[in-house]
PDB file of N, CA and C in Angstrom:
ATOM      1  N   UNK A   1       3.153   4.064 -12.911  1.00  0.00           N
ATOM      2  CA  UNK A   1       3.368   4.984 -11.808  1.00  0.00           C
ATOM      3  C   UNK A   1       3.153   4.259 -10.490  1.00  0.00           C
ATOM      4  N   UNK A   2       3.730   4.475  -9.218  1.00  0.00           N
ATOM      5  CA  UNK A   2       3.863   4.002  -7.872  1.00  0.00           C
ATOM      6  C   UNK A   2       3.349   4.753  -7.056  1.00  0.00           C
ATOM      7  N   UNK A   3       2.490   6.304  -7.294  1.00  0.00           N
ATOM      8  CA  UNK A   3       2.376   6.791  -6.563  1.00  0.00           C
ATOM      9  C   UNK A   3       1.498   6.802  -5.118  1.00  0.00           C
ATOM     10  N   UNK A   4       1.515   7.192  -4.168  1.00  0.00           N
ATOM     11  CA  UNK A   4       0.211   6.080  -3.347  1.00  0.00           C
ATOM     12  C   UNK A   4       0.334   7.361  -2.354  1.00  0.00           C
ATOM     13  N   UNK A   5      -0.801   7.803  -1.833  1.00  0.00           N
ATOM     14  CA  UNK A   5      -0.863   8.639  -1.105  1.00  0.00           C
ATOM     15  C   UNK A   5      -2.222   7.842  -0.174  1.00  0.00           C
ATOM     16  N   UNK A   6      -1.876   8.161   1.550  1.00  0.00           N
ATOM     17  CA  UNK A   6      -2.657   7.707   2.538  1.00  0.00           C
ATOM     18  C   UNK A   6      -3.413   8.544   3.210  1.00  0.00           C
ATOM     19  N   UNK A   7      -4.327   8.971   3.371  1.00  0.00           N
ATOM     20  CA  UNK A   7      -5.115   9.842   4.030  1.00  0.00           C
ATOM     21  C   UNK A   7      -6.232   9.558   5.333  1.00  0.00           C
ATOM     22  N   UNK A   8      -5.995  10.461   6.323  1.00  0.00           N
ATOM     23  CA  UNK A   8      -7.653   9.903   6.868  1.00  0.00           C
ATOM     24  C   UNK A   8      -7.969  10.936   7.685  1.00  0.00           C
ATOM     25  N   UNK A   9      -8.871  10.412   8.225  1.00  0.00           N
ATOM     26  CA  UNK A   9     -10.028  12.398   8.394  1.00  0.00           C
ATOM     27  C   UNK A   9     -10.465  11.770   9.657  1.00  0.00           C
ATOM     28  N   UNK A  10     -10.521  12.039  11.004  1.00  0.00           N
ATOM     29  CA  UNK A  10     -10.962  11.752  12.431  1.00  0.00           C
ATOM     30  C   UNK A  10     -11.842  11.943  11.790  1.00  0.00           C
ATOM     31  N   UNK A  11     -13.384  11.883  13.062  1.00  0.00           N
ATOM     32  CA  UNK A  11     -14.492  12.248  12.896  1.00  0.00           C
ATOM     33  C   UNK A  11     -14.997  12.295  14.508  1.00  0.00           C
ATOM     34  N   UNK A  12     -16.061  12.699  14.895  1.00  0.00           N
ATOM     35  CA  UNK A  12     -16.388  13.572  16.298  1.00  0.00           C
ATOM     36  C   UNK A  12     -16.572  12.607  16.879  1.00  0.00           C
ATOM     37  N   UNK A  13     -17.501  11.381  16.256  1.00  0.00           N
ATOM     38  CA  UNK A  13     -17.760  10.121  17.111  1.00  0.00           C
ATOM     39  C   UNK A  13     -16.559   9.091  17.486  1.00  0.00           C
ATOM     40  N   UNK A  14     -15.167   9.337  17.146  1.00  0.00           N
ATOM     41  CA  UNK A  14     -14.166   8.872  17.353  1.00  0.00           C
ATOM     42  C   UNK A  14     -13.358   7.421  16.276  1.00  0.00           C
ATOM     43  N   UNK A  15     -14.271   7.851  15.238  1.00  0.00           N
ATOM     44  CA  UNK A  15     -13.807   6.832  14.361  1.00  0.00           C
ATOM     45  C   UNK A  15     -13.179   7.531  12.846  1.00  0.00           C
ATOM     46  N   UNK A  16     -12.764   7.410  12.061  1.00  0.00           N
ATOM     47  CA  UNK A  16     -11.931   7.808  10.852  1.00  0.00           C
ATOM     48  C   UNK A  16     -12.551   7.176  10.007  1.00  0.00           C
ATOM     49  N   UNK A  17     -12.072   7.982   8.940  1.00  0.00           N
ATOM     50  CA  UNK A  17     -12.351   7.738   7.451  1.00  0.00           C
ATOM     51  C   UNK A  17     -10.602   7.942   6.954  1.00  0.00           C
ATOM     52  N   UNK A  18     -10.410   6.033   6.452  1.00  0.00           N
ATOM     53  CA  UNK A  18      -9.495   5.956   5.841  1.00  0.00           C
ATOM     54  C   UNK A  18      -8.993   5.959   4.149  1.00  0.00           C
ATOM     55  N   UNK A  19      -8.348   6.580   3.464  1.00  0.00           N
ATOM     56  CA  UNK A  19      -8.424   6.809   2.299  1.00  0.00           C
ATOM     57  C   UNK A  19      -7.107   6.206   1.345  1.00  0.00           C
ATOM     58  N   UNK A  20      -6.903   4.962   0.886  1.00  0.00           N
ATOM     59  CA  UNK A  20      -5.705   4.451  -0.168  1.00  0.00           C
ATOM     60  C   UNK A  20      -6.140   4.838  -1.219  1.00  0.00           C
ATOM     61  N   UNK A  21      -4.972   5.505  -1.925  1.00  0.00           N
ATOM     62  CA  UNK A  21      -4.542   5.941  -3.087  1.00  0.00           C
ATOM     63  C   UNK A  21      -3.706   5.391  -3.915  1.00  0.00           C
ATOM     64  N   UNK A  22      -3.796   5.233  -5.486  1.00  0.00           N
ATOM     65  CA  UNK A  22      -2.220   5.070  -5.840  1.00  0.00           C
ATOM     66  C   UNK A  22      -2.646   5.787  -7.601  1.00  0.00           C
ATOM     67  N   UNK A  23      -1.989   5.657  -8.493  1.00  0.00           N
ATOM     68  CA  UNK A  23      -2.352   6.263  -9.666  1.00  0.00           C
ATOM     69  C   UNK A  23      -3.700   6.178 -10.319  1.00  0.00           C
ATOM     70  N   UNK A  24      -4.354   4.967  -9.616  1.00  0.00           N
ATOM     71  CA  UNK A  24      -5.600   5.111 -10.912  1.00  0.00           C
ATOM     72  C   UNK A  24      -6.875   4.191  -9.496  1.00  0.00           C
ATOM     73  N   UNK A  25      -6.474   3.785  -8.702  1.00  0.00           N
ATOM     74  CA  UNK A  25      -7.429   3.602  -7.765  1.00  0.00           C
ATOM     75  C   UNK A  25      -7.433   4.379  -6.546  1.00  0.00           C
ATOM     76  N   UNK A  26      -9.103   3.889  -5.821  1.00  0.00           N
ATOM     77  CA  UNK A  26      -9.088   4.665  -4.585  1.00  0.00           C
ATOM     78  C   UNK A  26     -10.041   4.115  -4.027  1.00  0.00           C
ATOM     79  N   UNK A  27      -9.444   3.799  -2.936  1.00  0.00           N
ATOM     80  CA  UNK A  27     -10.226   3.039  -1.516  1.00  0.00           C
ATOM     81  C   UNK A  27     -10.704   3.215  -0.350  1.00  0.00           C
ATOM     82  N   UNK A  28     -11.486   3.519   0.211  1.00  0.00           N
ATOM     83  CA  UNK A  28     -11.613   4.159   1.577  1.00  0.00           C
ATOM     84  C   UNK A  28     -12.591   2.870   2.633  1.00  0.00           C
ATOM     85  N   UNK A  29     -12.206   3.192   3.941  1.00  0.00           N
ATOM     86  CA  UNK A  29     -12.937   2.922   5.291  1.00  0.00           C
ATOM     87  C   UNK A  29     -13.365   3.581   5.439  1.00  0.00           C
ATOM     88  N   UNK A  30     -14.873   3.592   5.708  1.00  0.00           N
ATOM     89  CA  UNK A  30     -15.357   4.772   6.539  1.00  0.00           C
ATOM     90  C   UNK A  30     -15.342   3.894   8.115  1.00  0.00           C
ATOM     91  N   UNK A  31     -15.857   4.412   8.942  1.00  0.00           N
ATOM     92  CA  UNK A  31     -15.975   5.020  10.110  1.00  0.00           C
ATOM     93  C   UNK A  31     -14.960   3.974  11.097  1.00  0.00           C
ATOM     94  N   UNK A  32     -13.522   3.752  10.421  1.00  0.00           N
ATOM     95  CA  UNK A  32     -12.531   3.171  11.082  1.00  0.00           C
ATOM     96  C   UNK A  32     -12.469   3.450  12.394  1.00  0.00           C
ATOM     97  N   UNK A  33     -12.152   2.381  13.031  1.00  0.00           N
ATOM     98  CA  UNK A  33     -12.323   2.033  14.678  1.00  0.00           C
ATOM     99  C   UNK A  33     -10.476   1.618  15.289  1.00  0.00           C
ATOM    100  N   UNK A  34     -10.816   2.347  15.863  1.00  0.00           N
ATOM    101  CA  UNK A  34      -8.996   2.772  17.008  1.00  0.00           C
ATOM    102  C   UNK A  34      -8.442   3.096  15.792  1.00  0.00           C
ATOM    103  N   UNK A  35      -8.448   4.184  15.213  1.00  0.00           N
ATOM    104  CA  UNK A  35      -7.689   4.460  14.130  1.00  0.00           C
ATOM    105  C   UNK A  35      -6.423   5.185  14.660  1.00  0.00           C
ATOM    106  N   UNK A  36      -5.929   5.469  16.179  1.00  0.00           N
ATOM    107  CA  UNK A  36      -4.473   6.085  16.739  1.00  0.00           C
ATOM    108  C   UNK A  36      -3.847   4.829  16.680  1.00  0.00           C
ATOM    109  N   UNK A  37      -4.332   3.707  17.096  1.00  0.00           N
ATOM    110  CA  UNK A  37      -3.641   2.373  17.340  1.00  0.00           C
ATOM    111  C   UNK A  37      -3.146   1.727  15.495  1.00  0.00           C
ATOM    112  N   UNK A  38      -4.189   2.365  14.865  1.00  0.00           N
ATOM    113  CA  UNK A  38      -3.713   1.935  13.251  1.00  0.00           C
ATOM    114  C   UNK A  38      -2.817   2.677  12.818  1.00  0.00           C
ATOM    115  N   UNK A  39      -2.475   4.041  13.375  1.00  0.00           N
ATOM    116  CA  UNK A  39      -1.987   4.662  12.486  1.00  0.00           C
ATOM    117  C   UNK A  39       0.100   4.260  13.412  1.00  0.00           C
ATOM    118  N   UNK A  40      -0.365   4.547  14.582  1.00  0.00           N
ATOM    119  CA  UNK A  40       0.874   3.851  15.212  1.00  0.00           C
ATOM    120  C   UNK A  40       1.476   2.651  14.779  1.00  0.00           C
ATOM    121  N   UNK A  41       0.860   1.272  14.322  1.00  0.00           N
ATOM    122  CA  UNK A  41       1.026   0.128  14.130  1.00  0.00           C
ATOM    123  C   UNK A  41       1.512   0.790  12.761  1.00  0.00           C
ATOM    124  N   UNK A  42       0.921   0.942  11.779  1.00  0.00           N
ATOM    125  CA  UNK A  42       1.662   1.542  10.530  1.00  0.00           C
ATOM    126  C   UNK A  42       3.018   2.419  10.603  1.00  0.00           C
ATOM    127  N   UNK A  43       2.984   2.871  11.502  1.00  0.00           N
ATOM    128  CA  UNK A  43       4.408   3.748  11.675  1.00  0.00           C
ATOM    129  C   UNK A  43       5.669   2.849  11.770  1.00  0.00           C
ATOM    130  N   UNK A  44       5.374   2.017  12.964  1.00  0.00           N
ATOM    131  CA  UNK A  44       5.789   0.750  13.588  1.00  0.00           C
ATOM    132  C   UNK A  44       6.416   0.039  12.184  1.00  0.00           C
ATOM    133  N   UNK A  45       5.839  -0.755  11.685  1.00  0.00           N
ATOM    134  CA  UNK A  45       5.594  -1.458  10.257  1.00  0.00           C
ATOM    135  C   UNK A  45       6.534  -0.834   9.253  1.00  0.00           C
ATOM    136  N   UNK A  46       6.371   0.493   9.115  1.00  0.00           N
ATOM    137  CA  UNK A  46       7.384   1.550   8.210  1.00  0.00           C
ATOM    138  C   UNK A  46       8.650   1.402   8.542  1.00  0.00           C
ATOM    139  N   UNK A  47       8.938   1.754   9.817  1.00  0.00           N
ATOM    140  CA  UNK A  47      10.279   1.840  10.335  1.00  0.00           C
ATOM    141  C   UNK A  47      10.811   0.392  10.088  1.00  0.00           C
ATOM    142  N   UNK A  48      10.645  -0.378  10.323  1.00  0.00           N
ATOM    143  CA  UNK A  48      10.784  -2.238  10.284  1.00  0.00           C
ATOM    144  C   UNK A  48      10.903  -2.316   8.353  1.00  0.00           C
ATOM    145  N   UNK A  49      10.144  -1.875   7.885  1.00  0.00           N
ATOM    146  CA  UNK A  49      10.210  -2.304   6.923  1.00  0.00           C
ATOM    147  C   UNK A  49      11.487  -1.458   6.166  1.00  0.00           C
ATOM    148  N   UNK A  50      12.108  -0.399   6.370  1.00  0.00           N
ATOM    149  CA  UNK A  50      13.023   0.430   5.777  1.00  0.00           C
ATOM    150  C   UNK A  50      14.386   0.197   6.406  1.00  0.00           C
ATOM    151  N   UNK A  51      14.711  -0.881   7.175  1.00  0.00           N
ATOM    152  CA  UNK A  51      15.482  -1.831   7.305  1.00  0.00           C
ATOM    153  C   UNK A  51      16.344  -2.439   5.802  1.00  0.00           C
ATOM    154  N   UNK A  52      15.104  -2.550   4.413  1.00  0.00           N
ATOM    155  CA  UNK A  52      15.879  -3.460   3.393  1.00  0.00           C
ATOM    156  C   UNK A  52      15.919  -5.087   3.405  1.00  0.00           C
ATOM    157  N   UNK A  53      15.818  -5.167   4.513  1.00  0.00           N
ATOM    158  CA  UNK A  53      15.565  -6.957   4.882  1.00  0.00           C
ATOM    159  C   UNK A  53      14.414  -7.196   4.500  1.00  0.00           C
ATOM    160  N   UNK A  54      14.186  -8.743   3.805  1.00  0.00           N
ATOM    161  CA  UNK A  54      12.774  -9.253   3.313  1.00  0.00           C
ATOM    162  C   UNK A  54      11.587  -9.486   4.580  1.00  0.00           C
ATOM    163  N   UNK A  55      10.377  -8.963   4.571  1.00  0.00           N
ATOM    164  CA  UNK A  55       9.895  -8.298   5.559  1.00  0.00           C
ATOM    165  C   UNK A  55       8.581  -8.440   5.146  1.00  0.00           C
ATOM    166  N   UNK A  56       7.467  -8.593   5.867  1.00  0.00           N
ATOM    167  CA  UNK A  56       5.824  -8.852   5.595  1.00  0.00           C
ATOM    168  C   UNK A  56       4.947  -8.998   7.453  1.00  0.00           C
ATOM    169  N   UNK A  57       3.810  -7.915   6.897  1.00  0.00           N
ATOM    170  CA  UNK A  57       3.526  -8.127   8.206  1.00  0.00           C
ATOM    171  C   UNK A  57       2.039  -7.823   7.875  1.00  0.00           C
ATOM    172  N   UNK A  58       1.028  -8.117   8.640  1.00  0.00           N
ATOM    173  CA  UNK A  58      -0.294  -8.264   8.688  1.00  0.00           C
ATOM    174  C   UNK A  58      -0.863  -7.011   9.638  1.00  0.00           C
ATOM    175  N   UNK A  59      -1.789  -6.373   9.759  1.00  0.00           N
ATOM    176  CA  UNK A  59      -2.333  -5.173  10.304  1.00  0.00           C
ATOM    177  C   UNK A  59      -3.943  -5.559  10.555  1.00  0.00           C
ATOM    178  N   UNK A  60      -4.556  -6.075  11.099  1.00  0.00           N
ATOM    179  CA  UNK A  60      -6.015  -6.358  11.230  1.00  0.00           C
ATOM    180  C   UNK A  60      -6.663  -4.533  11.399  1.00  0.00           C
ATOM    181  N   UNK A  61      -7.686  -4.607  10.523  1.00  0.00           N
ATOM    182  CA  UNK A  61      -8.430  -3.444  10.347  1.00  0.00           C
ATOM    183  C   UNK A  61      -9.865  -3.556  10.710  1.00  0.00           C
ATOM    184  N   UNK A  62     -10.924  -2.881  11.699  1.00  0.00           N
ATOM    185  CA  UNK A  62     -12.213  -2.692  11.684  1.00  0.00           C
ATOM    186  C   UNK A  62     -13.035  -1.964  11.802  1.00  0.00           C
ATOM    187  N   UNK A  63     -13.996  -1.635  11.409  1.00  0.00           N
ATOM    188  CA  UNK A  63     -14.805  -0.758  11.321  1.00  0.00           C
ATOM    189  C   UNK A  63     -15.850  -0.825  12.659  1.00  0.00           C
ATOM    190  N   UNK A  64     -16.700   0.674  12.658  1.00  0.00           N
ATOM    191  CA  UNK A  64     -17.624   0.199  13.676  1.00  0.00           C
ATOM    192  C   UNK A  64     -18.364  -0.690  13.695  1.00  0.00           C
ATOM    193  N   UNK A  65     -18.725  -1.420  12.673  1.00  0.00           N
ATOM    194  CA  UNK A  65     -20.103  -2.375  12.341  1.00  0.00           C
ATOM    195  C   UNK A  65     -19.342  -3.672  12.771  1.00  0.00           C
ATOM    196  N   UNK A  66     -18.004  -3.701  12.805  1.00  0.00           N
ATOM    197  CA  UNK A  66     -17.162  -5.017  13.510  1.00  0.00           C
ATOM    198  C   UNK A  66     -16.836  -5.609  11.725  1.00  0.00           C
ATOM    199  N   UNK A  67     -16.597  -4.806  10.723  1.00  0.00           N
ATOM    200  CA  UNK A  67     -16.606  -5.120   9.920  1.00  0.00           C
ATOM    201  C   UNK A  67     -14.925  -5.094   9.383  1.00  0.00           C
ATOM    202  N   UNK A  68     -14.174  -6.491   8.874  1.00  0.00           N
ATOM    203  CA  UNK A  68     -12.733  -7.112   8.822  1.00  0.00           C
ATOM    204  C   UNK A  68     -12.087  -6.270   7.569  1.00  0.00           C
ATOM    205  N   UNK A  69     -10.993  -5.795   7.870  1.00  0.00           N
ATOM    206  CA  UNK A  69     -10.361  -6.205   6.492  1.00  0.00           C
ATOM    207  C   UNK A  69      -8.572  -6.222   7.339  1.00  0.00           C
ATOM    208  N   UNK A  70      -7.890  -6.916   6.378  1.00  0.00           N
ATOM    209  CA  UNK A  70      -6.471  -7.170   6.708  1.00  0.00           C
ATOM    210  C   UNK A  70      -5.407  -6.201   5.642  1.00  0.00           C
ATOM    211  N   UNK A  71      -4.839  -5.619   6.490  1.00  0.00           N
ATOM    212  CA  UNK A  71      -3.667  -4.844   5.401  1.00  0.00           C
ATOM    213  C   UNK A  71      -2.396  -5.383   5.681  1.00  0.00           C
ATOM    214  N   UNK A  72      -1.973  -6.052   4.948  1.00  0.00           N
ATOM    215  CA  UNK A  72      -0.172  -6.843   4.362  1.00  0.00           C
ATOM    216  C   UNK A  72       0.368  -5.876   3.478  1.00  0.00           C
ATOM    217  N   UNK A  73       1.762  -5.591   4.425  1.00  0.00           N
ATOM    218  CA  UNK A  73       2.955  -4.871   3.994  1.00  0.00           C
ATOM    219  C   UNK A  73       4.363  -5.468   3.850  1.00  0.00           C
ATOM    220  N   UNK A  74       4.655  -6.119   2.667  1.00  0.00           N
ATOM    221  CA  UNK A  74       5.689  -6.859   2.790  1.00  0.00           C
ATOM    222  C   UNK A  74       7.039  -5.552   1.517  1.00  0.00           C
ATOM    223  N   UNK A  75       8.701  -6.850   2.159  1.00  0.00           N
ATOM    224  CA  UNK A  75       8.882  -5.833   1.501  1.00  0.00           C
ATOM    225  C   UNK A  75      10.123  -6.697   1.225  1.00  0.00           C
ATOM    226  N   UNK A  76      10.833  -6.632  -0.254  1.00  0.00           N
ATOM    227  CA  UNK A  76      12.099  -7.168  -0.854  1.00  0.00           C
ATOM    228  C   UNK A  76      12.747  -6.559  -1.201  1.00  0.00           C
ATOM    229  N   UNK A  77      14.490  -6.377  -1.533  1.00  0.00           N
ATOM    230  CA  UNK A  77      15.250  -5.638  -1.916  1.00  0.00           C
ATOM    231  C   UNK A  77      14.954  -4.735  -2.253  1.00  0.00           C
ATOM    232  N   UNK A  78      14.664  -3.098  -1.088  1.00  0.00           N
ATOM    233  CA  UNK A  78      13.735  -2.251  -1.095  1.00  0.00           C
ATOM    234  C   UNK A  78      13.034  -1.645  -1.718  1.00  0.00           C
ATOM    235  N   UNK A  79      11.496  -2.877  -2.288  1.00  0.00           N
ATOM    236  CA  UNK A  79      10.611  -2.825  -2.467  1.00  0.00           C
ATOM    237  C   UNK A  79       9.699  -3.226  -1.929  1.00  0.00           C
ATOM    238  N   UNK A  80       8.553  -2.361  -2.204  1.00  0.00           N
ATOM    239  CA  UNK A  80       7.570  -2.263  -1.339  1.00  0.00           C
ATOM    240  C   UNK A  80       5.736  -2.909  -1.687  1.00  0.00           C
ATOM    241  N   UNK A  81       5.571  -3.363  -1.154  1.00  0.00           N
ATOM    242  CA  UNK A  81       4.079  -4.110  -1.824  1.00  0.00           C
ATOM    243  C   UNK A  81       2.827  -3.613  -0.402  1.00  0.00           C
ATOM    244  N   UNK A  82       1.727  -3.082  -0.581  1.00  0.00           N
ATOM    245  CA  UNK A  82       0.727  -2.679   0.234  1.00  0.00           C
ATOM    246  C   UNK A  82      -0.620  -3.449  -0.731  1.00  0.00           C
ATOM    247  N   UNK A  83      -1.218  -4.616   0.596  1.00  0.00           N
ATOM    248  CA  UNK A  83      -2.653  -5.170  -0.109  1.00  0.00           C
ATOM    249  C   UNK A  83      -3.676  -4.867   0.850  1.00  0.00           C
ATOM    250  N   UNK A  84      -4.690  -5.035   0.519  1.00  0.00           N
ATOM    251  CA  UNK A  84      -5.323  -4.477   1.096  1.00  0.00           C
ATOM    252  C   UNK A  84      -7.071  -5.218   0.903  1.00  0.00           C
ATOM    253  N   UNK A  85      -7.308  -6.366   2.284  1.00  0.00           N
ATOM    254  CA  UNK A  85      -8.001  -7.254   1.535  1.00  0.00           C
ATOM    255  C   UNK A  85      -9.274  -7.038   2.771  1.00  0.00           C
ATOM    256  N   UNK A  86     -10.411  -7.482   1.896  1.00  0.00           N
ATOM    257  CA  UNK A  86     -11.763  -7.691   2.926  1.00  0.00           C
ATOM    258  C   UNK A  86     -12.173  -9.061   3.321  1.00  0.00           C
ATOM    259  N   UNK A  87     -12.271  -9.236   4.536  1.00  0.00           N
ATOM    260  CA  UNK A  87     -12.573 -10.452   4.684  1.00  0.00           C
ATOM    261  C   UNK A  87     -14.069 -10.579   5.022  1.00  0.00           C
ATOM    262  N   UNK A  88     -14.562 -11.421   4.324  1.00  0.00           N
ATOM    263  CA  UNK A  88     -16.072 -11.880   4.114  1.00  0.00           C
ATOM    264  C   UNK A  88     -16.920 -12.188   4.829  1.00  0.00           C
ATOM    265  N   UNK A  89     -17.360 -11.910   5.932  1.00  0.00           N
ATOM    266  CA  UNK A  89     -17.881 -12.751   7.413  1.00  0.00           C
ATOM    267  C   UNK A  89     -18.685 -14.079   7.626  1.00  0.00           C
ATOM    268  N   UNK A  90     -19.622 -14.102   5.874  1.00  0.00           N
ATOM    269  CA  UNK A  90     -20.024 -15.234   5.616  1.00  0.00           C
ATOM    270  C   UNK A  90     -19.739 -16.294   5.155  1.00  0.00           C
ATOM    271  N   UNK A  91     -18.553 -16.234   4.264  1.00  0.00           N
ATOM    272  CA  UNK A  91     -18.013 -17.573   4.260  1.00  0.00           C
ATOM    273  C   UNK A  91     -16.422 -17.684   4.429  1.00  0.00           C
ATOM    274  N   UNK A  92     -16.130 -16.420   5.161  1.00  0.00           N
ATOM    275  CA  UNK A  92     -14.785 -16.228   5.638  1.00  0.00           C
ATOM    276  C   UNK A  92     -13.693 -16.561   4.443  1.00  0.00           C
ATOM    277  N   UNK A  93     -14.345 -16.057   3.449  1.00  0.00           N
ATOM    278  CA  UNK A  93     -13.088 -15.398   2.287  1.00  0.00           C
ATOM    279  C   UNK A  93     -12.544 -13.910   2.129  1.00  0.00           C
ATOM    280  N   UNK A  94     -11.263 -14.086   1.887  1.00  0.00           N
ATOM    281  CA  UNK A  94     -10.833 -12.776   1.299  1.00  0.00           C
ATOM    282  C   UNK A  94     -10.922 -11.785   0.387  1.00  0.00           C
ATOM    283  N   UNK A  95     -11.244 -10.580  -0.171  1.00  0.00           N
ATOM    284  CA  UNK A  95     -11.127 -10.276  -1.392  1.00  0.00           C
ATOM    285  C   UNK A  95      -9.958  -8.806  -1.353  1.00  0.00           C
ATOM    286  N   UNK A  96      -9.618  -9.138  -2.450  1.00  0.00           N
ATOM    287  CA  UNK A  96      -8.717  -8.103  -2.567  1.00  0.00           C
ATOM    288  C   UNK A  96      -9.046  -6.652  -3.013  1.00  0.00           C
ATOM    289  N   UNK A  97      -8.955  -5.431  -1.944  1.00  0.00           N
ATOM    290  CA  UNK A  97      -9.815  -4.297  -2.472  1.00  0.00           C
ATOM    291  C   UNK A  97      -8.863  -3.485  -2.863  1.00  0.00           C
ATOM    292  N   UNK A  98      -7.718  -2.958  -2.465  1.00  0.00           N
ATOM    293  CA  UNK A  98      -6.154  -2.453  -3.066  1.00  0.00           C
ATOM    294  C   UNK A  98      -4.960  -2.987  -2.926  1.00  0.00           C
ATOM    295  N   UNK A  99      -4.382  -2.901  -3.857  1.00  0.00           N
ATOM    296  CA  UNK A  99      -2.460  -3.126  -4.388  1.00  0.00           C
ATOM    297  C   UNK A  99      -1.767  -2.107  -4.663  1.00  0.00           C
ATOM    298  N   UNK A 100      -0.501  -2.249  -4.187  1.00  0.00           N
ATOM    299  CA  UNK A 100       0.026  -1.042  -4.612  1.00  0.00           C
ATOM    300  C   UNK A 100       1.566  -1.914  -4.538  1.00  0.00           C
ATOM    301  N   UNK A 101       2.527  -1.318  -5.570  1.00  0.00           N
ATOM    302  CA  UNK A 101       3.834  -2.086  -4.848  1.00  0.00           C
ATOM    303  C   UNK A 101       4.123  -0.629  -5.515  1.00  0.00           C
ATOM    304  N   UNK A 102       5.754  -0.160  -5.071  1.00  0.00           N
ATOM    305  CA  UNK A 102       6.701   0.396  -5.320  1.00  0.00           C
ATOM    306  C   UNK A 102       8.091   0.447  -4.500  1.00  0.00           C
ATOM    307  N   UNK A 103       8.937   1.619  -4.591  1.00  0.00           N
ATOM    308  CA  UNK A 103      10.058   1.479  -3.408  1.00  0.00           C
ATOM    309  C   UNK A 103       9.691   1.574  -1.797  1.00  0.00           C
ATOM    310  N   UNK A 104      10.298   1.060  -0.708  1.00  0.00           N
ATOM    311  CA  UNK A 104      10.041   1.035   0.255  1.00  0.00           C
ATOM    312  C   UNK A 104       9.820   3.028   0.607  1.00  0.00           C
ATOM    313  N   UNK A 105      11.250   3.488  -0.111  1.00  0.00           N
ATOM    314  CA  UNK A 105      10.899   5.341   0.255  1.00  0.00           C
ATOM    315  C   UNK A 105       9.497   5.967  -0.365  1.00  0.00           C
ATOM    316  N   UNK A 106       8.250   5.045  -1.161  1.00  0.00           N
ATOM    317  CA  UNK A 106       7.507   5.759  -1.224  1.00  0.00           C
ATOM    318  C   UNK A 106       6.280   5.615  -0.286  1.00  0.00           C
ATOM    319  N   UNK A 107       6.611   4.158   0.044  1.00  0.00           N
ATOM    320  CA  UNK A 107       5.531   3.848   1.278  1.00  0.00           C
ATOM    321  C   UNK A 107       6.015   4.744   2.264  1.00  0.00           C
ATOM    322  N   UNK A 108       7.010   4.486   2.626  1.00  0.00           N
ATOM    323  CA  UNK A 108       7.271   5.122   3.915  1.00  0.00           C
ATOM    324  C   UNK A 108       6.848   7.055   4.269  1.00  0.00           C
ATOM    325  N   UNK A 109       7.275   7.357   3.127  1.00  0.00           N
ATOM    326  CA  UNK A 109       6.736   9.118   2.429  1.00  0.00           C
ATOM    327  C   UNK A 109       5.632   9.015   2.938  1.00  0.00           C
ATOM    328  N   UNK A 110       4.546   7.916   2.240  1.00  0.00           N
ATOM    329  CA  UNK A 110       3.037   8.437   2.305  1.00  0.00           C
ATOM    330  C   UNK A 110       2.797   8.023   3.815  1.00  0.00           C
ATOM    331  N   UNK A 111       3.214   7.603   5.079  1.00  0.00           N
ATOM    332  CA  UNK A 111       2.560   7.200   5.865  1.00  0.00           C
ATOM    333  C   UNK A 111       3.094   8.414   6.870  1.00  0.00           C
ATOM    334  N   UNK A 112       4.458   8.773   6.546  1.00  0.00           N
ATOM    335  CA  UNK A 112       5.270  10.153   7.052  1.00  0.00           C
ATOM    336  C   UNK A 112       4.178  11.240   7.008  1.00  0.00           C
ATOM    337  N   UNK A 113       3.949  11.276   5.857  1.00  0.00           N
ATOM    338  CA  UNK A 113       2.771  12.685   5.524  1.00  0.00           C
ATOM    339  C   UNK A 113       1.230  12.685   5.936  1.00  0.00           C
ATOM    340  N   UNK A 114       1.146  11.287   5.907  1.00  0.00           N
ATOM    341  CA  UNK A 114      -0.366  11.101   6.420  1.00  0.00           C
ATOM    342  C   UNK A 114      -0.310  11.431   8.107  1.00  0.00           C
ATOM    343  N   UNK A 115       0.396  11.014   9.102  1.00  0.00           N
ATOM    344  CA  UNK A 115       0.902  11.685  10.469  1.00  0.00           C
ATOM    345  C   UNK A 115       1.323  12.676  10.392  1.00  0.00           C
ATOM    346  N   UNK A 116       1.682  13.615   9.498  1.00  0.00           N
ATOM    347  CA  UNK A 116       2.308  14.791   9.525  1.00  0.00           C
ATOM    348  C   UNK A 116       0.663  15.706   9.301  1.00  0.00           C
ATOM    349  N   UNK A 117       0.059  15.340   8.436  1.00  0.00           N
ATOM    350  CA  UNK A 117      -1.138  15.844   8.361  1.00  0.00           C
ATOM    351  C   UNK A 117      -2.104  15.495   9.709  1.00  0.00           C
ATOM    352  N   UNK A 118      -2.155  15.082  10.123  1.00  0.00           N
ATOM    353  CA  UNK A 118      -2.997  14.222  11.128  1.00  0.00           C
ATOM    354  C   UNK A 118      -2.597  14.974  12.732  1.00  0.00           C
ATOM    355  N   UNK A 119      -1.816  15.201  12.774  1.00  0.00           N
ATOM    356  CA  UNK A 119      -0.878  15.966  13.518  1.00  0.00           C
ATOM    357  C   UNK A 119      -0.543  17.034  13.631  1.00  0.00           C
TER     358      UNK A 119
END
């Protein structure tokens, strides 16, 4: 299954709780920082990527604590791949915390609905 649903929840102090989904995992940010500027840049990213042209782009993510992670959205003969990695502050490695690949129309769905909710 491909299914992947994106979620996130403002919060009063001005930071979000971000939520990746897909059939059998689930990932969250808590207290995500400029999360209008993330969710725009993802929109951004969607539209570009539903083009069909081979396509990959990087999204820097942080939390309030100044804490890294990088989200890569690449995309091939419209398909779609979402990773979703933490970067380590101490010895500046990556780890990989979600994957998801399917068609580009299902990424694009879940990021449609996650602004549609949000909104």
């Amino acid at each position: 299954m491909n299914r992947l649903s994106l979620s996130i929840y403002p919060r009063r102090n001005g930071t979000a709780c971000l939520m990746l989904k897909d059939a059998l995992h689930l990932y969250r940010i808590n207290h995500l920082f400029n999360y209008q500027y993330f969710i725009s840049q993802l929109e951004a990213i969607c539209s570009r990527l539903g083009k069909g042209l081979y396509h990959k782009e990087c999204l820097d993510i942080f939390d309030k604590k100044n804490r890294h992670w990088v989200l890569l959205c690449s995309c091939a003969d419209r398909k779609a791949a979402l990773a979703l990695w933490f970067v380590s502050s101490e010895a500046m490695h990556m780890h990989a915390k979600f994957n998801w690949s399917g068609a580009v129309s299902v990424l694009t769905e879940a990021v449609r609905r996650l602004v549609q909710r949000l909104y």
